[in-house]
Protein backbone atom coordinates (compact mmCIF):
# COMPACT_ATOMS: atom_id res chain seq x y z
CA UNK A 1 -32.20 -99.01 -68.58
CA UNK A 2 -30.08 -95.72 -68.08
CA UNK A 3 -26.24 -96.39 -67.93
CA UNK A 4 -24.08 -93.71 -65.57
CA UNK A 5 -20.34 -93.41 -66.79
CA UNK A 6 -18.55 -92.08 -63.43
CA UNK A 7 -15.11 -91.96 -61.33
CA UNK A 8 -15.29 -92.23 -57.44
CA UNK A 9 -15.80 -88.69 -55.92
CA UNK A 10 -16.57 -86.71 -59.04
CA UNK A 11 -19.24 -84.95 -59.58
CA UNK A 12 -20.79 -87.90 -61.16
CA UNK A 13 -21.92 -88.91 -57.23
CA UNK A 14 -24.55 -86.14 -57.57
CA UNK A 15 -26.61 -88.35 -60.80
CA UNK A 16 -25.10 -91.49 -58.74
CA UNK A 17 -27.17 -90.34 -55.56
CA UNK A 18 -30.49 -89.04 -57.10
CA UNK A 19 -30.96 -92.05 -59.28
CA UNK A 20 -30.31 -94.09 -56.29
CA UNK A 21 -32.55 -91.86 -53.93
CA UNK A 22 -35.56 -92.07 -56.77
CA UNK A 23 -35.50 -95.56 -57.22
CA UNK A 24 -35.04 -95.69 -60.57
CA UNK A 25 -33.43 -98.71 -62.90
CA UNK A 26 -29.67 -98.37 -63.69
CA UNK A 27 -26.57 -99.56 -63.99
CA UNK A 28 -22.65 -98.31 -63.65
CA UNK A 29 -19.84 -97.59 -65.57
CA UNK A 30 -17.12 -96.55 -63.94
CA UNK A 31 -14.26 -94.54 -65.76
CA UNK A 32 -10.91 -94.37 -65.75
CA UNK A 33 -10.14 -90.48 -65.67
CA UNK A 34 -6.29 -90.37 -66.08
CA UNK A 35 -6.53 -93.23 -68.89
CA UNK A 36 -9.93 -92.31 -70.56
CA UNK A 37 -10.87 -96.02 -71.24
CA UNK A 38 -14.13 -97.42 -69.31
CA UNK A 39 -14.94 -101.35 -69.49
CA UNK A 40 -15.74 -101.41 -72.99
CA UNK A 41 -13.02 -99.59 -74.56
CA UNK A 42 -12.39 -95.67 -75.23
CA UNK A 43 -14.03 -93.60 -73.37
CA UNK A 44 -13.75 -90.77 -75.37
CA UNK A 45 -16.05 -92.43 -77.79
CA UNK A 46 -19.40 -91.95 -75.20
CA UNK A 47 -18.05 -88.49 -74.31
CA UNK A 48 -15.58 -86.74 -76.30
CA UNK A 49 -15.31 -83.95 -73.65
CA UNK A 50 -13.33 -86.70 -71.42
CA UNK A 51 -14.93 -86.28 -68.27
CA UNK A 52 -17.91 -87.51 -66.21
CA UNK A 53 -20.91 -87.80 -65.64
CA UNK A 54 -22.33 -88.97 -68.90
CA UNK A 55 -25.90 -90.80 -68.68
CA UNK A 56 -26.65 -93.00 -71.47
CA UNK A 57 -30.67 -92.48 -71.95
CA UNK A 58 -30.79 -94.84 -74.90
CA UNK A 59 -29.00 -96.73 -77.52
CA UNK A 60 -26.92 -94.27 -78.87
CA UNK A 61 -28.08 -91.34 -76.71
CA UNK A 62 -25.84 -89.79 -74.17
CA UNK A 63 -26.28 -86.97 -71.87
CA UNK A 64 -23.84 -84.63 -70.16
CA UNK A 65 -23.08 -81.58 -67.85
CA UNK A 66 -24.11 -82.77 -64.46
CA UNK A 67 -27.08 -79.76 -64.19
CA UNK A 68 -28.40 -81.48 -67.07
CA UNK A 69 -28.46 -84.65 -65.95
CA UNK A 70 -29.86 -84.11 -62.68
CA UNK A 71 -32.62 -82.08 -64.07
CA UNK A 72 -33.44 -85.16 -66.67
CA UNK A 73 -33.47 -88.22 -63.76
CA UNK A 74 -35.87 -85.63 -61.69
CA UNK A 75 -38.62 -85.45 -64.44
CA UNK A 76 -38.06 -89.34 -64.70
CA UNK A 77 -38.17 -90.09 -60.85
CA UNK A 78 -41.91 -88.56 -60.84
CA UNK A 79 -40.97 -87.55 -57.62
CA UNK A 80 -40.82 -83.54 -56.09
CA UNK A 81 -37.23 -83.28 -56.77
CA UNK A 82 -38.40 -80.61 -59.39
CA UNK A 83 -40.61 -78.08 -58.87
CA UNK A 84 -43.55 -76.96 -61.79
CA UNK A 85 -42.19 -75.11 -64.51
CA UNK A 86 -42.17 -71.32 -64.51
CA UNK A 87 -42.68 -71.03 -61.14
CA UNK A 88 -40.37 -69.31 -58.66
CA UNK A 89 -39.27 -72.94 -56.83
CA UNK A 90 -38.62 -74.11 -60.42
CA UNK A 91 -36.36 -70.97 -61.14
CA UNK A 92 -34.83 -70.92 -57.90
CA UNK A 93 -33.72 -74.71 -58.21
CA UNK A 94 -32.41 -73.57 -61.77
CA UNK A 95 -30.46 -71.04 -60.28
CA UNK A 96 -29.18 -73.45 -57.70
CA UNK A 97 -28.06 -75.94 -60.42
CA UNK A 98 -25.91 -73.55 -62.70
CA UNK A 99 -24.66 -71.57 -59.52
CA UNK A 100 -23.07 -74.81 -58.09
CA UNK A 101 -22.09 -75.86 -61.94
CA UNK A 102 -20.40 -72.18 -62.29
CA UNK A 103 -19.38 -70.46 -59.26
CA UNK A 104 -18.60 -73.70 -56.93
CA UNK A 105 -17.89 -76.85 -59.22
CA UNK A 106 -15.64 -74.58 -61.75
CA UNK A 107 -13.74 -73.07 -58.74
CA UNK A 108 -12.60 -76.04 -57.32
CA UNK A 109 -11.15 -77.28 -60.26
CA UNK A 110 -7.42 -76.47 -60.28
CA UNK A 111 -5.45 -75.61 -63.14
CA UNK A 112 -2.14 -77.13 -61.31
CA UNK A 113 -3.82 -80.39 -60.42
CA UNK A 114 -1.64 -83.48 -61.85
CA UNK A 115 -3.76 -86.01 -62.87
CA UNK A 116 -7.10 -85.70 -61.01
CA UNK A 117 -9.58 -83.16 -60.93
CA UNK A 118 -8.78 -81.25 -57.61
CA UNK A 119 -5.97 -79.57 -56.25
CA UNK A 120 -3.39 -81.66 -54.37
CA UNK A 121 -0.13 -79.00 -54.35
CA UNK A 122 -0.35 -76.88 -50.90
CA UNK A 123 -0.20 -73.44 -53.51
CA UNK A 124 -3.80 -75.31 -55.49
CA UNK A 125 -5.19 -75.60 -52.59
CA UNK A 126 -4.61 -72.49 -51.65
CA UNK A 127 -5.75 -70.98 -54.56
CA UNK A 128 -8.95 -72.68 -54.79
CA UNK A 129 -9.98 -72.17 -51.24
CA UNK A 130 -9.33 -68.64 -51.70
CA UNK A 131 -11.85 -69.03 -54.95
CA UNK A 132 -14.12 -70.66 -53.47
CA UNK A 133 -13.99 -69.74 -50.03
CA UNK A 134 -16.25 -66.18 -51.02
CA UNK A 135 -18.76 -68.30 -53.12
CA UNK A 136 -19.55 -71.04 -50.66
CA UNK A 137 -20.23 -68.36 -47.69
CA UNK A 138 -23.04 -67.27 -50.78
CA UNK A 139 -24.33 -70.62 -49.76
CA UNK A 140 -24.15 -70.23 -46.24
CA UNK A 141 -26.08 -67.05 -46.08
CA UNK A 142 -28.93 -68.58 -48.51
CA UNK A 143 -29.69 -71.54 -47.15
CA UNK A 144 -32.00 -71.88 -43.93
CA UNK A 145 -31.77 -75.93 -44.28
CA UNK A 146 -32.18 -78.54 -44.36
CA UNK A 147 -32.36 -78.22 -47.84
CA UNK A 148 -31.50 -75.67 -50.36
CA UNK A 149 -34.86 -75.43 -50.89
CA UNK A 150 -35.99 -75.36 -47.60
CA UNK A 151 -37.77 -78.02 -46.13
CA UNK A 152 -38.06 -80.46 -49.80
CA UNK A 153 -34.67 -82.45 -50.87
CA UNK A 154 -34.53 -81.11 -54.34
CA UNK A 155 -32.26 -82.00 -57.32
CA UNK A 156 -29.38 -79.49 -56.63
CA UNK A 157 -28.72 -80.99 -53.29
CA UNK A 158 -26.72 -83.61 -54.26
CA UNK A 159 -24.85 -81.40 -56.42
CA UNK A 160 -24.01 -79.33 -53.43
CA UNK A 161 -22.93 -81.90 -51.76
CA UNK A 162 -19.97 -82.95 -54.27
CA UNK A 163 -19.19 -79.60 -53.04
CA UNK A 164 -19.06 -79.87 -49.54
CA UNK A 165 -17.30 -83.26 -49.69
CA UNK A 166 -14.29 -81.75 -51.56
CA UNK A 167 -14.07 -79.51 -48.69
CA UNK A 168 -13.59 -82.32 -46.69
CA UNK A 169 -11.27 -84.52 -48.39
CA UNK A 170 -9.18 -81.33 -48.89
CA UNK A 171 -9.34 -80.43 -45.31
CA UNK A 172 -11.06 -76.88 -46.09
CA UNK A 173 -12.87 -75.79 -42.84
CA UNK A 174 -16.05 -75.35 -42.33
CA UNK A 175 -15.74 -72.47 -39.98
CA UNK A 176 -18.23 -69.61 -40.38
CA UNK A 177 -20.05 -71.87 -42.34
CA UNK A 178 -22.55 -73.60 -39.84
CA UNK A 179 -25.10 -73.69 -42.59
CA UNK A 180 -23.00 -75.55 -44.93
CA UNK A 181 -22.06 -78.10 -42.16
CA UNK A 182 -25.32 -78.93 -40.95
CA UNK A 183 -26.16 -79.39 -44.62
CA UNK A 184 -23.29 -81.78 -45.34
CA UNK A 185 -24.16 -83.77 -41.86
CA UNK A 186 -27.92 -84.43 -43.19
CA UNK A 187 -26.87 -85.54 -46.59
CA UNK A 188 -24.90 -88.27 -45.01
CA UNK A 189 -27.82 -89.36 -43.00
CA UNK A 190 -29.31 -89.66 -46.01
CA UNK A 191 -29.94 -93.53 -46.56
CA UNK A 192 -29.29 -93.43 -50.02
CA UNK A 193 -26.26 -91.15 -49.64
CA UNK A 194 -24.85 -93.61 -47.57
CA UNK A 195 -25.33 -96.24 -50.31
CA UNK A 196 -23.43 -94.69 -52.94
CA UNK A 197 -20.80 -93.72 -50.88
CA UNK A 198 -20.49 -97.21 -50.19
CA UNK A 199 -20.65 -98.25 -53.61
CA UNK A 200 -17.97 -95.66 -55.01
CA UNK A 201 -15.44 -96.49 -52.31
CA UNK A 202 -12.19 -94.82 -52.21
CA UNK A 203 -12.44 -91.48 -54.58
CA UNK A 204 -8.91 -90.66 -56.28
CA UNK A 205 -6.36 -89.54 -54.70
CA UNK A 206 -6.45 -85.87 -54.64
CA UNK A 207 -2.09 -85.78 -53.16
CA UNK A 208 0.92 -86.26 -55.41
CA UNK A 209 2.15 -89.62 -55.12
């Protein structure tokens, strides 16, 4: 049975949501970020790079970099969260997945956070929306809903919408981004969108104090 290693409201809810939306058998580990130690000890021993998500796949076999991993529980699922290799869908989700992993996931991390991984200092936050702010309107003008990939929920969807929650719990607007919005008001409909968020509870605080 696959094991995901995650922190409420990291990027880890994108795995958290697919393998939850597929169906699939697994179970949770859930990290603490600011002490690196998980239920069984350090967790800098399942994933030296110190963050999350990491999938464990096997007995001693441990994935990471969230693209990855979402890529890996799509060929699993069986399902059309992945389109055929080599052809334009499959490079198109592809391009999705290292976009978000590059332009939007990288952007949002602040180098004056203290303590968690997004900004929480009024000059952060202002830095990162101004980052991000270009990148996500990318977004807007790509995607025609309700998916990224049109009409199919694909693997990068979830991953996108890490994204847009950020935006909310750092009170980024979503004005001139319609798109976007929509987007981020489907995903919550989604049943098992709902269930992880329900499951991961409060994320860390992302305010000093």
């Amino acid at each position: 049975m696959m094991k995901l290693f995650y922190a409420s409201g990291t990027s880890a809810m994108a795995p958290h949501i697919l393998l939850t939306d597929a169906g699939l058998d697994f179970s949770l580990a859930r990290v603490n970020l600011d002490r690196k130690t998980w239920r069984g000890g350090d967790y800098n021993q399942i994933n030296p790079k110190s963050y999350v998500p990491t999938l464990q796949i096997g007995a001693n076999h441990f994935l990471t970099e969230c693209a990855v991993i979402l890529e890996y529980i799509a060929i699993k699922s069986g399902k059309d969260y992945r389109s055929p290799e080599d052809t334009t869908a499959y490079w198109q989700e592809r391009m999705w997945l290292n976009y978000i992993a590059t332009e939007l996931h990288k952007n949002f991390i602040s180098p004056f956070r203290h303590g968690n991984w997004l900004p929480n200092t009024p000059a952060s936050k202002q830095l990162v929306w101004q980052r991000v702010r270009p990148r996500l309107q990318y977004v807007e003008s790509r995607i025609h809903g309700p998916w990224l990939m049109g009409q199919r929920f694909a693997m990068a969807d979830p991953y996108l919408f890490v994204m847009t929650n950020w935006m909310r719990r750092l009170d980024f607007s979503f004005d001139g981004l319609p798109h976007l919005q929509e987007f981020d008001k489907q995903m919550r409909q989604r049943l098992s969108v709902q269930a992880v968020l329900r499951v991961e509870g409060k994320p860390h605080s992302v305010t000093d104090g």
